[in-house]
N, C-alpha and C. Protein backbone atom coordinates (compact mmCIF):
# COMPACT_ATOMS: atom_id res chain seq x y z
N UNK A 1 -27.87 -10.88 8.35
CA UNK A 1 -27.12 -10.38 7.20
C UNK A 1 -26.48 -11.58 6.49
N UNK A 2 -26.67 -11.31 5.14
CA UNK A 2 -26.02 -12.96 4.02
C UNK A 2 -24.71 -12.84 4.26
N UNK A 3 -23.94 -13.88 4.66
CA UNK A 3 -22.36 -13.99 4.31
C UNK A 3 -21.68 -13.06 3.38
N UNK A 4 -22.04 -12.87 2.08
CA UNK A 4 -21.40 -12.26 0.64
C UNK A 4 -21.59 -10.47 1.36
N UNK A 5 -23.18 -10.48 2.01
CA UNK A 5 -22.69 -8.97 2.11
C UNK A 5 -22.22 -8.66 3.12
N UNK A 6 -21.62 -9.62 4.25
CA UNK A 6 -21.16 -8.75 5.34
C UNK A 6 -19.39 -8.98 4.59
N UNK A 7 -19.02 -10.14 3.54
CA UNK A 7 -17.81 -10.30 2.87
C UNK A 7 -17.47 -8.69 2.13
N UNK A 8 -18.51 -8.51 1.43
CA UNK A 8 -17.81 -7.16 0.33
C UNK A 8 -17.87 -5.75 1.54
N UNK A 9 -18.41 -6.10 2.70
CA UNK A 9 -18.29 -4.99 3.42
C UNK A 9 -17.17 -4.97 4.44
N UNK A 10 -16.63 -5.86 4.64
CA UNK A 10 -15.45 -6.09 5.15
C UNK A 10 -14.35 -5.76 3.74
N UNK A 11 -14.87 -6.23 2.83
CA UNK A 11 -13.46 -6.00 1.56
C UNK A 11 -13.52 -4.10 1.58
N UNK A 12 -14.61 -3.66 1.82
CA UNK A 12 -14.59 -2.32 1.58
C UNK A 12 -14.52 -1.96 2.29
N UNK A 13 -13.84 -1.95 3.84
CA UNK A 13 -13.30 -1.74 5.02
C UNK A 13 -12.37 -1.72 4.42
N UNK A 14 -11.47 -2.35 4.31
CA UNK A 14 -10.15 -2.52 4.33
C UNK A 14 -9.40 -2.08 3.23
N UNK A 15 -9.84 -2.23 2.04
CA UNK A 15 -9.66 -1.56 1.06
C UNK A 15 -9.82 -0.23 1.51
N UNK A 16 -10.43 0.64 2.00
CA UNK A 16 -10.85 2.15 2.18
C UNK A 16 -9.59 1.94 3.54
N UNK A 17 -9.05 1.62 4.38
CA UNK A 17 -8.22 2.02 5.27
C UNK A 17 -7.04 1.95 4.81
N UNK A 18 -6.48 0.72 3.91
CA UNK A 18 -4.92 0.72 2.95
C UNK A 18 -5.11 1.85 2.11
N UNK A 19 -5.56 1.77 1.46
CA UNK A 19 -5.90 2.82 0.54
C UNK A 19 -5.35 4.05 0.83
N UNK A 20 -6.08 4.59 2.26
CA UNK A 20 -6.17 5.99 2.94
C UNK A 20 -4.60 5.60 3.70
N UNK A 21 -4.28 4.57 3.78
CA UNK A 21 -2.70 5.06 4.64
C UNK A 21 -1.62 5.25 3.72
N UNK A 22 -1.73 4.42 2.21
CA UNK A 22 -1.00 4.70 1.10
C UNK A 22 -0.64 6.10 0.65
N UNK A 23 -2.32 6.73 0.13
CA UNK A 23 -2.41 7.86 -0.23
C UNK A 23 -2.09 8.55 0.72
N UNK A 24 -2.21 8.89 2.24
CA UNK A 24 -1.47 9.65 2.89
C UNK A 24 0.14 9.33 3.31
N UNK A 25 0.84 8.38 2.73
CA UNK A 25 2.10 8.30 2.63
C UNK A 25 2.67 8.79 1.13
N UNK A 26 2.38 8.71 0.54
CA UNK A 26 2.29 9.20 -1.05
C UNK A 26 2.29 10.48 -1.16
N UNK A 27 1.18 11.46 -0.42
CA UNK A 27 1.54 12.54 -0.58
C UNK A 27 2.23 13.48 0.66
N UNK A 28 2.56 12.78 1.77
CA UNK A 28 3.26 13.06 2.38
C UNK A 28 4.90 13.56 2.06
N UNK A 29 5.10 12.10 1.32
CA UNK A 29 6.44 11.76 0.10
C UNK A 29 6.47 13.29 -0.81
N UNK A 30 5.08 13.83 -1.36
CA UNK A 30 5.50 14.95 -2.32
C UNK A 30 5.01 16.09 -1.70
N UNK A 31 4.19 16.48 -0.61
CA UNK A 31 4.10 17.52 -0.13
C UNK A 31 4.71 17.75 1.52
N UNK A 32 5.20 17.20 1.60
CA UNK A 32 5.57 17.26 3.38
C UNK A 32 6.99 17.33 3.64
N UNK A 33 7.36 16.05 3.28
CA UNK A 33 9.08 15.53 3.42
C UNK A 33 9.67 15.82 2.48
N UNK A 34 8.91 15.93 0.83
CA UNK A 34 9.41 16.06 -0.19
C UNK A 34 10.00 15.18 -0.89
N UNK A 35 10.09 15.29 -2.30
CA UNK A 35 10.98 14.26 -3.02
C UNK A 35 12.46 14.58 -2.57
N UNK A 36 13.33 15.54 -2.88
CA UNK A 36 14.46 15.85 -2.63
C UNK A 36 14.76 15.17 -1.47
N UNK A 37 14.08 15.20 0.05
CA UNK A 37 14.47 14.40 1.32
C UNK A 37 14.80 13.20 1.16
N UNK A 38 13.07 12.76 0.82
CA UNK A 38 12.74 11.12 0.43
C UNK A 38 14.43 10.62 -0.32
N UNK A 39 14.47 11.31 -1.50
CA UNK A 39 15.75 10.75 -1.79
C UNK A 39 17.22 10.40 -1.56
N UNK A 40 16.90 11.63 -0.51
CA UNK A 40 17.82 11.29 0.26
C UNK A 40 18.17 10.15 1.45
N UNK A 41 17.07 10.03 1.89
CA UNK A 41 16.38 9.12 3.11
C UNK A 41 17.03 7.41 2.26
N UNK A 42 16.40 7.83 1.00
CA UNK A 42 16.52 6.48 -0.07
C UNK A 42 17.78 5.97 -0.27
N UNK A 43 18.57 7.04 -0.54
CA UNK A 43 19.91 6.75 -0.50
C UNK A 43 20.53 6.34 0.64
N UNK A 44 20.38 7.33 1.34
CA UNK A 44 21.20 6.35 2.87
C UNK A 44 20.79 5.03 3.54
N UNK A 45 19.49 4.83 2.90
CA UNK A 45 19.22 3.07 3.31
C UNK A 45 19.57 2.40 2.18
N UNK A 46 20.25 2.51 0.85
CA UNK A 46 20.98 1.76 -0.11
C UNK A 46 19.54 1.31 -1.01
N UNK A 47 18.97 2.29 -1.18
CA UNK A 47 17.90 2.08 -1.81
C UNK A 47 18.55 2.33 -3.71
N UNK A 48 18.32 1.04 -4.70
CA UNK A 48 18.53 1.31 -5.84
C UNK A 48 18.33 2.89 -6.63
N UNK A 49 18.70 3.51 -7.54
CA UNK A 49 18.22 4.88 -8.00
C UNK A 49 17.64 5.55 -7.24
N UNK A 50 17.81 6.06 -5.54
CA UNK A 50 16.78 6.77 -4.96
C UNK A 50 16.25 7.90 -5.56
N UNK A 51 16.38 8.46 -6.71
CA UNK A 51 15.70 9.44 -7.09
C UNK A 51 14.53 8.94 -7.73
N UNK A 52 14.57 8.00 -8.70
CA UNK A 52 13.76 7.36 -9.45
C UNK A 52 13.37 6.66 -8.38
N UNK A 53 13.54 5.90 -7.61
CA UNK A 53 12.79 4.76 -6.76
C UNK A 53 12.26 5.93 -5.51
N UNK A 54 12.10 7.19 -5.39
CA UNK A 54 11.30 8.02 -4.64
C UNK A 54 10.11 8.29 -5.53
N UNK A 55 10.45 8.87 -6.58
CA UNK A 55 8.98 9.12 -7.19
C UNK A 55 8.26 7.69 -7.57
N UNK A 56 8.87 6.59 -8.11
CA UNK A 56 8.03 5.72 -8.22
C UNK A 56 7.77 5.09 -7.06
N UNK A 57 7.68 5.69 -6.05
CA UNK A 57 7.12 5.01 -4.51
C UNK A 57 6.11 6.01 -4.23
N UNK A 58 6.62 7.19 -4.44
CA UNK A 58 5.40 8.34 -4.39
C UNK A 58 4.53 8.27 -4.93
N UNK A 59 4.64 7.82 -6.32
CA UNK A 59 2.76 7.52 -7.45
C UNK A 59 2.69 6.63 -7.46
N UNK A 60 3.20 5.45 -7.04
CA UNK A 60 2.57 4.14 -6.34
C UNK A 60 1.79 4.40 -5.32
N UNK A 61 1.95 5.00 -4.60
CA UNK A 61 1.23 4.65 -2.99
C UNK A 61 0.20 5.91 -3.08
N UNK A 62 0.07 6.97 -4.16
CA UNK A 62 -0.69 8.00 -4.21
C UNK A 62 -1.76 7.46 -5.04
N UNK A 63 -1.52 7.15 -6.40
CA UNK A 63 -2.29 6.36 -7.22
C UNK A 63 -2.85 5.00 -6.87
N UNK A 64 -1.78 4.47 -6.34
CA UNK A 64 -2.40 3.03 -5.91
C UNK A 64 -3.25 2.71 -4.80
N UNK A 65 -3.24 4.01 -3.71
CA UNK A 65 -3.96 3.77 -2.68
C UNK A 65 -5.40 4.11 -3.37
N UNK A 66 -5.38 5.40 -3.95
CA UNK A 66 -6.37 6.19 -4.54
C UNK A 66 -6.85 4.50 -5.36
N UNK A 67 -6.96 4.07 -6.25
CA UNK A 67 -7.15 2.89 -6.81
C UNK A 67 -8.03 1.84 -5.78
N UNK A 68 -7.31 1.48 -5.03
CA UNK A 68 -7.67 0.57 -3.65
C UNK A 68 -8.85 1.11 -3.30
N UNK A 69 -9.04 2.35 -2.88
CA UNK A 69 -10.03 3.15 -2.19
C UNK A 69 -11.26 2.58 -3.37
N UNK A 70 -11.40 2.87 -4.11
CA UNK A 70 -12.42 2.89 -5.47
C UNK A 70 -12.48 1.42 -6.04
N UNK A 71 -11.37 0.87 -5.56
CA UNK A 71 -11.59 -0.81 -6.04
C UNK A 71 -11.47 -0.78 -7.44
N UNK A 72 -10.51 0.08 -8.13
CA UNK A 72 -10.31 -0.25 -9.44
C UNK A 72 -8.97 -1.29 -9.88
N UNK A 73 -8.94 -2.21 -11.24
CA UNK A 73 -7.36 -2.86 -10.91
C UNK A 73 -7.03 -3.04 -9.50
N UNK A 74 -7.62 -3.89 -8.64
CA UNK A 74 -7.62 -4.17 -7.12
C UNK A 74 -6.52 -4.87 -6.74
N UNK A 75 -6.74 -6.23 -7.67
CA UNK A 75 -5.99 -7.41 -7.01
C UNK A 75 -4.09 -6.65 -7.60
N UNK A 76 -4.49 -6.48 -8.93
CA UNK A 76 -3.07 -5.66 -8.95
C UNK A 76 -2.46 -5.28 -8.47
N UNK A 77 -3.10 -3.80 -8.08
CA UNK A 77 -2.47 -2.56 -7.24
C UNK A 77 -2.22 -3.23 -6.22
N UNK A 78 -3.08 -3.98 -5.11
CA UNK A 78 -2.88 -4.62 -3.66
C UNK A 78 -1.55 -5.24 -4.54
N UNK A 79 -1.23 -6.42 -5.10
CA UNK A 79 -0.05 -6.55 -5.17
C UNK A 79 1.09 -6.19 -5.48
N UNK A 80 1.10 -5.12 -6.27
CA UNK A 80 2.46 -3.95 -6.35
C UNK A 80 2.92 -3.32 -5.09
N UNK A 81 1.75 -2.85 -4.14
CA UNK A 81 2.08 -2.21 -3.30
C UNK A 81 2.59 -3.21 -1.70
N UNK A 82 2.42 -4.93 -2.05
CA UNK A 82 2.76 -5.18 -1.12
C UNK A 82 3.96 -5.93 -1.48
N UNK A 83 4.95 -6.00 -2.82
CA UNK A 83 5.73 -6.00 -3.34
C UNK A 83 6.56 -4.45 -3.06
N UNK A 84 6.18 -3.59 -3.01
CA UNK A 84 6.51 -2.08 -2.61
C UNK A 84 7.01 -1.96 -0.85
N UNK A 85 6.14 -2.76 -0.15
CA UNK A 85 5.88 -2.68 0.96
C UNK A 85 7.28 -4.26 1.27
N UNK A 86 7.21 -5.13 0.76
CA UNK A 86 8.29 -5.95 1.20
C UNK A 86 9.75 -5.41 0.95
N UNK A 87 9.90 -4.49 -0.27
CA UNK A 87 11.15 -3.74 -0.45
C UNK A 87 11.30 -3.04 0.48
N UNK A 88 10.14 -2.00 1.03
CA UNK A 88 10.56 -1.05 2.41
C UNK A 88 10.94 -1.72 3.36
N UNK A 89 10.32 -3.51 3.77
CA UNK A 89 10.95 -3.87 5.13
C UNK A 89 12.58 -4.56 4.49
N UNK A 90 12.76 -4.71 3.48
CA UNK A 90 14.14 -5.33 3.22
C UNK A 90 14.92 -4.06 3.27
N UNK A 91 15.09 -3.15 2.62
CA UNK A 91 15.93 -1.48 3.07
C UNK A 91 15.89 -1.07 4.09
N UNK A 92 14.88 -0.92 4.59
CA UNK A 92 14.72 0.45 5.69
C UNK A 92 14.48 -0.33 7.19
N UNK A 93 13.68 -1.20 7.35
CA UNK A 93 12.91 -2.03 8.97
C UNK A 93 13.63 -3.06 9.29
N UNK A 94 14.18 -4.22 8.06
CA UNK A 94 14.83 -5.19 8.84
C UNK A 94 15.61 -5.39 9.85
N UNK A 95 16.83 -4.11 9.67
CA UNK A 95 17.68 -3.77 10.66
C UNK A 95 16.86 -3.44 12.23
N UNK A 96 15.90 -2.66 12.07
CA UNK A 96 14.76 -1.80 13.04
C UNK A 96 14.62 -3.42 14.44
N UNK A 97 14.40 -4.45 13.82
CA UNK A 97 14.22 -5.27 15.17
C UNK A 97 12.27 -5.71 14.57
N UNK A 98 11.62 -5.82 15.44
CA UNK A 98 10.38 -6.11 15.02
C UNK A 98 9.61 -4.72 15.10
N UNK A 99 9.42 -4.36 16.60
CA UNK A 99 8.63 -3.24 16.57
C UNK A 99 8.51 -1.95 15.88
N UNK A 100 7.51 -1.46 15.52
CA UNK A 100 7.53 0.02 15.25
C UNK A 100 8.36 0.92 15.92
N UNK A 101 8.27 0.91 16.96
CA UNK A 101 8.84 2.00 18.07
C UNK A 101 10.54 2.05 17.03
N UNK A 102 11.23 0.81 17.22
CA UNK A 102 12.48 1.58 16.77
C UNK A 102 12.57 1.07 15.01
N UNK A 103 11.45 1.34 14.55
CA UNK A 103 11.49 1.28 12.85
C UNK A 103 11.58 -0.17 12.46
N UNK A 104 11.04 -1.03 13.53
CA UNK A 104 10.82 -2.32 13.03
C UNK A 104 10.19 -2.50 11.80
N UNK A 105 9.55 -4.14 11.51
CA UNK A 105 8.92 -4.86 10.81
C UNK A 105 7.69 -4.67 10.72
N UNK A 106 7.34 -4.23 12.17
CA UNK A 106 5.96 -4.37 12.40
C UNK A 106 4.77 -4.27 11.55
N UNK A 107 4.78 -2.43 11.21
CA UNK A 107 3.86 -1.88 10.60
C UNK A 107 3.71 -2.98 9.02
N UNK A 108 4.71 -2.63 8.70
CA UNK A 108 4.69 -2.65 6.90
C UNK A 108 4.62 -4.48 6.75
N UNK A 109 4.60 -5.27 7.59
CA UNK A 109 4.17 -6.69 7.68
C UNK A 109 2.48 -6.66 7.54
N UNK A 110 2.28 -6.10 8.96
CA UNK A 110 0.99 -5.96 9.18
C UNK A 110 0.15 -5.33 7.87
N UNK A 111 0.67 -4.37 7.03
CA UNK A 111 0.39 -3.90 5.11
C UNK A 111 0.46 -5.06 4.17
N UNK A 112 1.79 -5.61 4.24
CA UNK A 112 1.74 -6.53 3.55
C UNK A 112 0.89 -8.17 3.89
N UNK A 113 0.19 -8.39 4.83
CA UNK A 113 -0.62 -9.26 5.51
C UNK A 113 -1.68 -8.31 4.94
N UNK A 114 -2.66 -7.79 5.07
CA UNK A 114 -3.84 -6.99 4.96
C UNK A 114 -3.69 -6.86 3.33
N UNK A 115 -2.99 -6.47 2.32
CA UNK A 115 -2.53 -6.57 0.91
C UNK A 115 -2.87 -7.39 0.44
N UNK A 116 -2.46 -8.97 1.21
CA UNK A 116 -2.55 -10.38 0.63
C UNK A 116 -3.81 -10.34 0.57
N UNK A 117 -4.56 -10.21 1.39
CA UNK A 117 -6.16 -10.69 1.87
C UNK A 117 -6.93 -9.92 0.36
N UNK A 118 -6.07 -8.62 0.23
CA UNK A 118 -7.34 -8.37 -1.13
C UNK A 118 -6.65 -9.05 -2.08
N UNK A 119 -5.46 -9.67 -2.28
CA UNK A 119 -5.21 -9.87 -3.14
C UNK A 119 -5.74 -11.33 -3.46
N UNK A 120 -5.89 -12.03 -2.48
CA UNK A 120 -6.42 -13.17 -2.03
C UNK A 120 -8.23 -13.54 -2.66
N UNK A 121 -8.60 -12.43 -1.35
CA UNK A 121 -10.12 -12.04 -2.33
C UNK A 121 -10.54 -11.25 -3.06
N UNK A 122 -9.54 -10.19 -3.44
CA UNK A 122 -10.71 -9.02 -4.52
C UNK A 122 -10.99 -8.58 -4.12
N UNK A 123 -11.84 -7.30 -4.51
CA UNK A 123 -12.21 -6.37 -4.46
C UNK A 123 -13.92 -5.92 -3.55
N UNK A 124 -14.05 -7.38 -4.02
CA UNK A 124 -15.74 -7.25 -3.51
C UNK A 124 -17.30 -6.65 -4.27
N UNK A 125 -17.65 -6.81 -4.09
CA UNK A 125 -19.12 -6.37 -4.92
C UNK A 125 -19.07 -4.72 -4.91
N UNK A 126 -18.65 -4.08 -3.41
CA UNK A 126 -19.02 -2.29 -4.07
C UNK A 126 -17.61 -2.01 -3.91
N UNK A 127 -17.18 -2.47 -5.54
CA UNK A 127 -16.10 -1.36 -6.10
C UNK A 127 -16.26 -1.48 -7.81
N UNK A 128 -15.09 -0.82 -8.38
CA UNK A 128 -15.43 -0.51 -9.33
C UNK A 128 -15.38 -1.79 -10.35
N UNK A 129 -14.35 -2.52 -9.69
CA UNK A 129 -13.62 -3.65 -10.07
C UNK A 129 -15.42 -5.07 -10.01
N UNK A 130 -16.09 -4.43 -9.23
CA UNK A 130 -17.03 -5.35 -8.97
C UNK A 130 -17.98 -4.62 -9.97
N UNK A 131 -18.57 -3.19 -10.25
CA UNK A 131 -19.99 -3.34 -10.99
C UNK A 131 -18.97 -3.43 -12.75
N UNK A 132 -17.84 -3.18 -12.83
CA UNK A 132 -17.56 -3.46 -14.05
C UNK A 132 -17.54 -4.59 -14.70
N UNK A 133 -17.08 -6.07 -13.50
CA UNK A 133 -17.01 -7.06 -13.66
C UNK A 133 -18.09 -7.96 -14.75
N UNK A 134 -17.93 -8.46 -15.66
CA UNK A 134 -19.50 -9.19 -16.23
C UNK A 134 -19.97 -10.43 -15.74
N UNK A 135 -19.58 -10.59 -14.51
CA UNK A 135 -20.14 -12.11 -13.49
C UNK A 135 -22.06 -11.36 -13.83
């Protein structure tokens, strides 16, 4: 197998797994926990406007994962959302310690590390961002 295609098949790994953990945090945010919670949640970690900074975390990570998945506006979205993702560990995880278990760093490092990489390389040849491209 050529280098380039085992590269865009790894970009479309990973892209398709951020993607899918975004969008299922996104709509978790509007169908599960709810906005009303979320905002609340937002507020008690001293989160700026938690009302406004719930929904715009909710169609970030719904839209933007959805985006990721399809490789559209790639390098973007990967970087909003790991700009999104460094605000959640400065509010909510820093205090947490490292691990997940008690709401560490862990996870949302490990997002924002995996973020960089597309943001780093792109999107890859099968997305949208690639057959639109005019290379």
């Amino acid at each position: 197998m050529d280098k380039p295609a085992v590269r865009d098949a790894a970009l479309l790994l990973l892209r398709i797994v951020l993607g899918t953990v975004f969008v299922a945090h996104g709509w978790d945010k509007l169908m599960f926990t709810g906005l009303t919670e979320t905002t609340g949640q937002f507020s008690a970690w001293g989160v700026p406007q938690p009302k406004l900074s719930a929904w715009l975390v909710m169609g970030t990570e719904l839209l933007g994962g959805a985006l990721l998945v399809v490789g559209l506006l790639t390098t973007l979205i990967a970087g909003l959302l790991a700009l999104l993702m460094v605000a959640a560990i400065w509010f909510v995880h820093v205090d947490g310690g490292f691990f997940t278990a008690t709401g560490g760093i862990e996870y949302p490092v490990v997002l924002v590390a995996a973020l960089l990489m597309v943001v780093v390389f792109g999107s890859g040849r099968v997305s949208l961002d690639g057959v639109l491209s005019s290379d």
